[in-house]
Protein backbone atom coordinates (compact mmCIF):
# COMPACT_ATOMS: atom_id res chain seq x y z
CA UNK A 1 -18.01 13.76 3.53
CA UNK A 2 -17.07 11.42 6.44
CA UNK A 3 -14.88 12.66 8.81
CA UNK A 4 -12.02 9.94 10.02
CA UNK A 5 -9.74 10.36 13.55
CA UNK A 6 -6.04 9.75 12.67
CA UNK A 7 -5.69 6.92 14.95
CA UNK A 8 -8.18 3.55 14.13
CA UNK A 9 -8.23 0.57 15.70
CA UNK A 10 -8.81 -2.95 14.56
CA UNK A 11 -9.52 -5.00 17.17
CA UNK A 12 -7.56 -8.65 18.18
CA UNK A 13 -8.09 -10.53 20.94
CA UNK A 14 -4.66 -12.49 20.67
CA UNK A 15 -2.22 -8.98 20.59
CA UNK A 16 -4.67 -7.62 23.31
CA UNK A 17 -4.39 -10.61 25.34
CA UNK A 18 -8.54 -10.05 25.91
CA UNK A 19 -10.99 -12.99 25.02
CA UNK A 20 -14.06 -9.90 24.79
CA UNK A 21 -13.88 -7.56 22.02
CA UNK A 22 -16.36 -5.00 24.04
CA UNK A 23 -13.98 -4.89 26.94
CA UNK A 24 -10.23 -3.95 23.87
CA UNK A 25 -13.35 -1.42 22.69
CA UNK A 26 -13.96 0.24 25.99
CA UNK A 27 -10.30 0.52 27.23
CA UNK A 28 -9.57 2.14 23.39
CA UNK A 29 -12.89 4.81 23.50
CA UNK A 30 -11.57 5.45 27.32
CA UNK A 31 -7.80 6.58 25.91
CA UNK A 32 -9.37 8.86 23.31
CA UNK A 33 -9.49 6.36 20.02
CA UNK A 34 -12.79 7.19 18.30
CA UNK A 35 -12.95 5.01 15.32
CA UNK A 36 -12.58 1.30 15.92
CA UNK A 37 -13.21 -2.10 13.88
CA UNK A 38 -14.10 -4.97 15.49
CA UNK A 39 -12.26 -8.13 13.45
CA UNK A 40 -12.93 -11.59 14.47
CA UNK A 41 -12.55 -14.66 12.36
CA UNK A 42 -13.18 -17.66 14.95
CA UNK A 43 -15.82 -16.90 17.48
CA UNK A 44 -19.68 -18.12 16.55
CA UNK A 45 -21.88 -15.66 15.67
CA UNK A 46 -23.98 -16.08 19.19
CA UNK A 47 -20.86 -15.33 21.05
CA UNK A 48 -19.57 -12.33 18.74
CA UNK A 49 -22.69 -10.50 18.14
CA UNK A 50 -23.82 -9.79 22.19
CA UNK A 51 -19.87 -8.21 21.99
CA UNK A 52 -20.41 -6.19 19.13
CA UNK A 53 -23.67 -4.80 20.28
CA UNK A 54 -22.23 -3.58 23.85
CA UNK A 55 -18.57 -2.29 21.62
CA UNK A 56 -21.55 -0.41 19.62
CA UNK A 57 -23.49 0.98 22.92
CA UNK A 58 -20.19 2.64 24.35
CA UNK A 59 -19.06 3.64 20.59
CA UNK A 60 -22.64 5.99 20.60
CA UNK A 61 -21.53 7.13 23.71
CA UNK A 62 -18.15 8.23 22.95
CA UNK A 63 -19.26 9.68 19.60
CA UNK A 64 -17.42 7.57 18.05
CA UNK A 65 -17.19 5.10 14.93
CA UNK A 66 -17.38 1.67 15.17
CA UNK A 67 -17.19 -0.66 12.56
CA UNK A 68 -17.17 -4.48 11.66
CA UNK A 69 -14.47 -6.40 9.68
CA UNK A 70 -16.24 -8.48 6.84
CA UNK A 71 -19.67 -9.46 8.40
CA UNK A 72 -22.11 -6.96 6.50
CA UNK A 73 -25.23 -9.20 8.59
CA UNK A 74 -23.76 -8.76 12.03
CA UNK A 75 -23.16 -5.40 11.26
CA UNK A 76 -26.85 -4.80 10.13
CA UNK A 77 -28.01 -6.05 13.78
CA UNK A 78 -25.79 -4.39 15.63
CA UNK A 79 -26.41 -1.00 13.71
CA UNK A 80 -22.46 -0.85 12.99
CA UNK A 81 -20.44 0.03 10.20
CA UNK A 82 -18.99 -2.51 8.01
CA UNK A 83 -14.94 -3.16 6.60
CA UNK A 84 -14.75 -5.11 3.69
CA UNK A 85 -12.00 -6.58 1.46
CA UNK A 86 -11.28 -8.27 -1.68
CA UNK A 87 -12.24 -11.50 -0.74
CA UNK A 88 -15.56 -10.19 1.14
CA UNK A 89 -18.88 -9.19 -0.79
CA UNK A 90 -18.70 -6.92 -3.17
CA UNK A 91 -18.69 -3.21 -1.75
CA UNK A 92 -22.20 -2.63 -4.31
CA UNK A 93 -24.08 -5.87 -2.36
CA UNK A 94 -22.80 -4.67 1.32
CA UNK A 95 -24.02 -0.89 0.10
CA UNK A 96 -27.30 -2.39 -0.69
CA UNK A 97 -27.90 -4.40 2.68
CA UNK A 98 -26.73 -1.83 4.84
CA UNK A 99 -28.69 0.73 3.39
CA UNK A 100 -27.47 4.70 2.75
CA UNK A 101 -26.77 5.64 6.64
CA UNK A 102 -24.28 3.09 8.13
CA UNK A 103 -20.09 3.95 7.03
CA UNK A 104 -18.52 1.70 4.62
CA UNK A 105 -14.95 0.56 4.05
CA UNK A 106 -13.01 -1.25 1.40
CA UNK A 107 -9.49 -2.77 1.61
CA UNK A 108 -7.74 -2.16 -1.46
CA UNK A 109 -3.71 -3.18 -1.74
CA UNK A 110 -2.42 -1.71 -5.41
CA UNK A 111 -2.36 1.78 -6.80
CA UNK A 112 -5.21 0.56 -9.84
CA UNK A 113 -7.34 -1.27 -6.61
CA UNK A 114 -7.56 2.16 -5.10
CA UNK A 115 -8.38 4.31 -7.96
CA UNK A 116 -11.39 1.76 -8.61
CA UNK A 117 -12.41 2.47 -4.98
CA UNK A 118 -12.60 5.91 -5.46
CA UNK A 119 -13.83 6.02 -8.36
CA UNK A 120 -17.10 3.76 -7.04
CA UNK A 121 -19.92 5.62 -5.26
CA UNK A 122 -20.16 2.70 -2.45
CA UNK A 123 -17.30 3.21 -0.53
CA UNK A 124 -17.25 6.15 2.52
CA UNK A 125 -13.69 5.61 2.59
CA UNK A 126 -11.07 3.68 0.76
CA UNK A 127 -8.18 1.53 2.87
CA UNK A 128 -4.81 1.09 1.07
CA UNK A 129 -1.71 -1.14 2.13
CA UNK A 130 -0.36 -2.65 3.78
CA UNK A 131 2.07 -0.27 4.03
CA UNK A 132 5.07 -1.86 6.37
CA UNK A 133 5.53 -5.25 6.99
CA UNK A 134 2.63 -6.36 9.03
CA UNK A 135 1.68 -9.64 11.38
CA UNK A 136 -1.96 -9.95 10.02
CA UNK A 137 -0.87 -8.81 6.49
CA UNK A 138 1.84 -11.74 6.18
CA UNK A 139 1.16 -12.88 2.80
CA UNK A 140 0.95 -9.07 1.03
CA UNK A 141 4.60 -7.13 0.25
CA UNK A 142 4.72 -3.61 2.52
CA UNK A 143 3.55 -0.74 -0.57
CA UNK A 144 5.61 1.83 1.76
CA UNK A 145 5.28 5.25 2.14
CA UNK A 146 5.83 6.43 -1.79
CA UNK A 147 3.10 4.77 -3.26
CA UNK A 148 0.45 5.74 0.07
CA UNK A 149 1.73 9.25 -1.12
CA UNK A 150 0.78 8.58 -4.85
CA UNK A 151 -2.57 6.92 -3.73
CA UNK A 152 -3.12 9.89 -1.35
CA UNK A 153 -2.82 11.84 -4.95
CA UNK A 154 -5.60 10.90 -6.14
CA UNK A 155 -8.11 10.22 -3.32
CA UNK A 156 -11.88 11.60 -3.42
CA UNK A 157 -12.70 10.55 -0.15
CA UNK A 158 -10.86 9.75 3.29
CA UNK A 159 -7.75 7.26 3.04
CA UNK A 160 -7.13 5.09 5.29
CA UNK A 161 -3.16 3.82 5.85
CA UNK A 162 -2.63 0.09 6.89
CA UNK A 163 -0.46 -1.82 7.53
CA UNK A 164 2.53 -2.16 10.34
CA UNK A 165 1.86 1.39 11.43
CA UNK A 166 2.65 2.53 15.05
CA UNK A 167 2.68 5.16 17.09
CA UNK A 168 6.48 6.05 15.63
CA UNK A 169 5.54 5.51 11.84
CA UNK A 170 2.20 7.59 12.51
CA UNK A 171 3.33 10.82 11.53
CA UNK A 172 5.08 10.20 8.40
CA UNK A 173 1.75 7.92 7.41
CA UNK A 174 -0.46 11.16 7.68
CA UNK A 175 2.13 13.25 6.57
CA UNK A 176 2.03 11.17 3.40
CA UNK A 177 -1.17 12.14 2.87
CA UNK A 178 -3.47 9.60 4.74
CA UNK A 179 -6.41 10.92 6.61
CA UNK A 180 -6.37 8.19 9.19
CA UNK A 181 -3.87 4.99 9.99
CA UNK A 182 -5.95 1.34 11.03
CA UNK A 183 -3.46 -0.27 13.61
CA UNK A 184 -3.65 -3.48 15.42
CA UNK A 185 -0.25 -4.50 16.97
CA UNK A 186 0.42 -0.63 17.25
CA UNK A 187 -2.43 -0.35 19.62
CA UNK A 188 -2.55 -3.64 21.72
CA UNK A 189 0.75 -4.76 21.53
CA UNK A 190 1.24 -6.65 24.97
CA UNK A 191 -2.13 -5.55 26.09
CA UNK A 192 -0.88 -2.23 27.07
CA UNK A 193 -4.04 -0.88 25.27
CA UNK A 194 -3.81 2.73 27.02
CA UNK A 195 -0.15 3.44 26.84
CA UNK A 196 0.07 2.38 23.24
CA UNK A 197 -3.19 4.21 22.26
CA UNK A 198 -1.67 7.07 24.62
CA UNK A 199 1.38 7.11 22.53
CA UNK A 200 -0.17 7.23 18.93
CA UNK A 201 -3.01 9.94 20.01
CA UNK A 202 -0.41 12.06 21.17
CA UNK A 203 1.34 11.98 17.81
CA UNK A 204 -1.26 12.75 15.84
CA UNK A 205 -2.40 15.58 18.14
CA UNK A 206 1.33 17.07 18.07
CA UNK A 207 0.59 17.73 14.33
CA UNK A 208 -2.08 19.76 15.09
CA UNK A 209 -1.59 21.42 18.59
CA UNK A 210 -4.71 23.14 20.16
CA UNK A 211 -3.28 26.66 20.91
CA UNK A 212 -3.68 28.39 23.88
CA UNK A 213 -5.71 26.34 26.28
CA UNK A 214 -6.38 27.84 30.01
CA UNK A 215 -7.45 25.41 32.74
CA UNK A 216 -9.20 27.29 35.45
CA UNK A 217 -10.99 25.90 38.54
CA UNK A 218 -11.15 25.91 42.17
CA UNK A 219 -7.79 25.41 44.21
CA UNK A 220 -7.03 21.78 44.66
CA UNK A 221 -8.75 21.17 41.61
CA UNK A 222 -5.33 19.78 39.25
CA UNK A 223 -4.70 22.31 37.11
CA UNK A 224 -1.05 22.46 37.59
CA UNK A 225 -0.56 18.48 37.43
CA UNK A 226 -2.52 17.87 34.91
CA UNK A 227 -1.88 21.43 33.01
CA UNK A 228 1.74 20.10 33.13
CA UNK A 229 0.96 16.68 31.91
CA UNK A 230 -1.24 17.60 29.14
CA UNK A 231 1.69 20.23 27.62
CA UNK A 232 4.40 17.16 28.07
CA UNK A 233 1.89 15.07 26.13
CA UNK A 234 1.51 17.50 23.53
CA UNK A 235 5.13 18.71 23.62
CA UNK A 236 3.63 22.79 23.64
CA UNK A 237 4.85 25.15 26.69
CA UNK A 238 3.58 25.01 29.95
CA UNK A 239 3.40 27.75 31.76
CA UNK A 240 1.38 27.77 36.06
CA UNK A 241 0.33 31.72 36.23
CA UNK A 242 0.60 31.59 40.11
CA UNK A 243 4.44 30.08 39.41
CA UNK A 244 5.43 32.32 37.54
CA UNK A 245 4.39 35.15 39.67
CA UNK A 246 6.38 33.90 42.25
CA UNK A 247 9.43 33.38 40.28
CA UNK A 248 9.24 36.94 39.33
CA UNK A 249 8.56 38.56 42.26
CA UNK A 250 10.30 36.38 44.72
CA UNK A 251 7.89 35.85 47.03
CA UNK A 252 4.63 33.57 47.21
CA UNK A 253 1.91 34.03 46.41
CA UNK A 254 0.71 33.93 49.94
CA UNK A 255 3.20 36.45 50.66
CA UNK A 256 1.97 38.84 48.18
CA UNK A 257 -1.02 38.36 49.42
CA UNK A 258 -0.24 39.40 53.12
CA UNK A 259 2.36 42.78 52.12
CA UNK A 260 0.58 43.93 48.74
CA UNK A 261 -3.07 42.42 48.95
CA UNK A 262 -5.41 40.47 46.77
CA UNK A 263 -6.37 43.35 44.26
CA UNK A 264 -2.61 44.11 43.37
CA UNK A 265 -2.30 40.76 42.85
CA UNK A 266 -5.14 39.90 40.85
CA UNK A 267 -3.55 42.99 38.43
CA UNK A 268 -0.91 41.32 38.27
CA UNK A 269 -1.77 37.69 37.22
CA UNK A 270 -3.93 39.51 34.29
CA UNK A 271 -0.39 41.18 33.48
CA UNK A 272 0.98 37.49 33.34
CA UNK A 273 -2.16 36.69 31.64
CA UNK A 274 -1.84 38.95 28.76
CA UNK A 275 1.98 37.85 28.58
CA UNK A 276 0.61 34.20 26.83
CA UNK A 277 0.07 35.76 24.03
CA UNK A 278 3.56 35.47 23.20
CA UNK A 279 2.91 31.63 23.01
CA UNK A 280 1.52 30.22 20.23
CA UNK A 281 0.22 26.60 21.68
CA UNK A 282 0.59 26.83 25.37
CA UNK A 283 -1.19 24.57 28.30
CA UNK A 284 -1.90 27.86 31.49
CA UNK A 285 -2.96 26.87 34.49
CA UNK A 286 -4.58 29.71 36.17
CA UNK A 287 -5.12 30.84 39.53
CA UNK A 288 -8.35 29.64 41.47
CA UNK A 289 -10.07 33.38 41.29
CA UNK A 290 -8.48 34.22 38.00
CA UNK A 291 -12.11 33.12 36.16
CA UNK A 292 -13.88 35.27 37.88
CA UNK A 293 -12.07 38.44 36.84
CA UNK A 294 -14.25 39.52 33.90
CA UNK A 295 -11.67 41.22 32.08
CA UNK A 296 -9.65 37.83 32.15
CA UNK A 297 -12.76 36.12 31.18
CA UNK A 298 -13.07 38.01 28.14
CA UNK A 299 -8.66 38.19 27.77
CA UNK A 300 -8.76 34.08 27.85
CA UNK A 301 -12.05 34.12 25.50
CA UNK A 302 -9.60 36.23 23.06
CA UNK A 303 -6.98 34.25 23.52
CA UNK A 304 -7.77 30.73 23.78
CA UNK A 305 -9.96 27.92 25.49
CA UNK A 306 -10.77 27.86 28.88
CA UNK A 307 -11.49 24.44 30.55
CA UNK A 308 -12.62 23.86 33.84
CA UNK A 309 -11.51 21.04 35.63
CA UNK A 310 -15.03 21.06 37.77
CA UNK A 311 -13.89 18.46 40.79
CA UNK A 312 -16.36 17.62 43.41
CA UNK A 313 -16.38 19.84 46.86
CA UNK A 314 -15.60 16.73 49.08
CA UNK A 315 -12.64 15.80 46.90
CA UNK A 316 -11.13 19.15 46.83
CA UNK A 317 -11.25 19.46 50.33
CA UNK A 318 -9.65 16.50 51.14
CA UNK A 319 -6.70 17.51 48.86
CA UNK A 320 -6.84 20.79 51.00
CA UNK A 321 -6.26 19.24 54.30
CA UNK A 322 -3.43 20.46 55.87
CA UNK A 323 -2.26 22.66 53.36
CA UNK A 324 -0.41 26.12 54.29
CA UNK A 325 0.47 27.54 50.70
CA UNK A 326 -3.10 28.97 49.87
CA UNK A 327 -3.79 32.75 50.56
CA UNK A 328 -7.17 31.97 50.77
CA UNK A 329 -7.99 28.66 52.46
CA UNK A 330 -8.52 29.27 56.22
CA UNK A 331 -10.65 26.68 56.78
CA UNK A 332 -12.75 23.99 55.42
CA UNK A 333 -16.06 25.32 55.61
CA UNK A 334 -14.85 28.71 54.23
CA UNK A 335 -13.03 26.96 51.29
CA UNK A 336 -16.56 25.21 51.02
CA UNK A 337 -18.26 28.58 50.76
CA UNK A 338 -15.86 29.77 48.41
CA UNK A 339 -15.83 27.80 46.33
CA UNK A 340 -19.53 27.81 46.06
CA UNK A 341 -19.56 31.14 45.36
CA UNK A 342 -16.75 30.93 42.58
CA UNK A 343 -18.71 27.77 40.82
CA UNK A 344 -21.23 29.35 38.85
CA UNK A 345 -18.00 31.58 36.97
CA UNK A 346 -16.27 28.67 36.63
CA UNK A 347 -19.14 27.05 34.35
CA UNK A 348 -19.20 30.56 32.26
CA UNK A 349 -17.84 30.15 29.30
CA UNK A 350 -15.51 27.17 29.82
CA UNK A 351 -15.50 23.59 28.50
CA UNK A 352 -16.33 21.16 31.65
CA UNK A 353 -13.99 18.07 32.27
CA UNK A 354 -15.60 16.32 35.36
CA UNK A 355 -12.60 14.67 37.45
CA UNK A 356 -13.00 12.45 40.83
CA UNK A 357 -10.07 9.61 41.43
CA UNK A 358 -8.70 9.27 37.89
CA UNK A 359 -4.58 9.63 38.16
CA UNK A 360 -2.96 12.02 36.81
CA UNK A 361 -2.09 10.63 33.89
CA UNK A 362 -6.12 9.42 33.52
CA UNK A 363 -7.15 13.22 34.40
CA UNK A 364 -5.24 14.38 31.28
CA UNK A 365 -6.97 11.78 28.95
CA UNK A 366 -10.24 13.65 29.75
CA UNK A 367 -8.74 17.08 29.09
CA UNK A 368 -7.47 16.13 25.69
CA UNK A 369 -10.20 13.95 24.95
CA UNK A 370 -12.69 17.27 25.14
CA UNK A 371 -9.56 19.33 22.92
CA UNK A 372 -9.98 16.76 20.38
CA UNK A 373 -14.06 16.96 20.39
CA UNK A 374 -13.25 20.45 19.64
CA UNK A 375 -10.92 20.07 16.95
CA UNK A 376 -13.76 17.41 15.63
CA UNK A 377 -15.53 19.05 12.08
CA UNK A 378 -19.26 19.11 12.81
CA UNK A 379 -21.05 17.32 9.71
């Protein structure tokens, strides 16, 4: 059966203030959205086609799904999926152009509409609404939640939710029973295509919260910043191992270092280690040598996912400079031959998320982008 990401996107270049529907494509796939249809009603086939192709190349890329509203030959040449509604060909002729492989979607808007849907064997998935009061569904009533929850009764295959849905409504659409909500205005409202995508990813995701996820890496590498950033995101505990060791004991971690040495302290952070298990869902950000303990390699392996934030040495070393706080950084080339040495641990076992000048806020995209490939069913 196909598999559907809560969040989809239908594309509009007048709420995305954008004139190329490649370029709304690439700044949703780069926020996490994997499922996106491109709708266009105005532009000439010789200027929407080239965008369609390159929204398709970075949609293989990204894994993702791509899809086009209404125009089953477009989507045929561009090797996309197809959306189409009641006004559109019949789901049995755009089934029988597009062949067995490609996804396809049908809008349907009453409770008898969507039982027909499911019931036919041409449909991959069946779109009902809309279901709030929606800018490009003017002329239809909102359905509301009640009947998506009595059309969600009786699905056979994934349901899509649209209609008016943002990132605030999200929850209580899936909760309802869809298995993904289509959003326009909820996504590119203003153009703010990241913040708003940002925003309904995270909601979704809160549903289903990864567990225990470890970020481990060489010092200077983000793991507290972004550890911290991620959690917030996905409203689950933070907790920084070296941090807490320090709020314990009283003393940093350089200190410890210099009056009880690095092997006491190493038994200690796998004390503080073990002590996550408490926490259900929890983002830890780990000390720089705590990967290449084995015995926390196979505690975190028991426990939860490890992901390495694998930074470049350059980088690293320039967020290094000057800094006093780190038992063991003397100097740059010994940092550099550390953390040589530590690399080839760090890439044992973990899930890689390669970082260079993206923001914070960028930084955490990529770590929950990989948590969600994770969470992903493989078909």
């Amino acid at each position: 059966m196909l598999w559907l990401p809560p969040v989809y996107a239908v594309t509009d270049r007048t709420a995305a203030g954008l004139d190329d529907h490649a370029d709304i494509a690439e700044r949703l796939l780069a926020a996490g959205v994997r499922c996106i249809q491109i709708r266009e009603k105005a532009l000439p086939d010789r200027t929407l086609l080239p965008q369609i192709e390159r929204a398709m190349r970075s949609a293989k890329a990204s894994r993702a799904h791509l899809l086009v509203d209404d125009r089953v030959d477009l989507a045929i040449v561009a090797g996309s999926g197809v959306h189409v509604g009641g006004e559109d060909l019949p789901a049995a002729d755009a089934r029988r152009l597009l062949g067995e492989g490609p996804i396809l979607g049908v809008s349907t808007h009453s409770a008898e509409e969507a039982a027909a849907a499911f019931a036919s064997p041409e449909p991959d998935y069946v779109a009902f609404g809309p279901i709030f009061a929606s800018r490009t569904k003017a002329t239809r009533a909102p359905r509301g939640i009640d009947a998506l929850r009595d059309v969600a009764a009786g699905k056979t295959r994934p349901l899509v939710a649209i209609g008016g849905i943002g990132p605030d409504t999200l929850a209580d659409v899936l909760a309802a029973g869809a298995d993904s909500a289509a959003m326009v205005d909820g996504l590119l409202a203003g153009g703010r295509i990241e913040e708003n995508a940002r925003r309904a990813l995270d909601a979704a995701r809160r549903r289903t919260p990864p567990g225990r996820v470890y970020l481990v890496g060489f010092m200077g590498s983000g793991k507290t910043s972004v550890g911290r950033r991620v959690a917030e995101r996905l409203d689950v505990p933070f907790v920084d191992l070296d941090l807490e060791i320090e709020r314990t004991s009283g003393l940093t971690v350089r200190a410890l270092f210099e009056t009880a040495g690095e092997r006491a302290f190493r038994e200690r952070e796998s004390l503080y280690l073990e002590a996550t298990r408490s926490l259900p869902n929890a983002i830890v950000a780990t000390g720089g040598g705590c990967w290449v303990g084995e015995e926390n390699r196979r505690a975190i392996g028991t426990l939860g996912t490890a992901v390495f934030l694998d930074v470049s040495k350059p980088i690293l070393l320039s967020r290094l400079s000057g800094k006093t706080d780190r038992p063991l950084f003397k100097t740059p080339e010994q940092a550099a031959a550390l953390a040589a040495e530590r690399d080839p641990f760090y890439r044992m076992g973990t899930v890689p998320v390669s970082l260079e000048h993206e923001s914070v806020e960028e930084a955490a995209d990529r770590v929950l982008i990989v948590l969600d490939e994770r969470s992903r069913p493989r078909l």
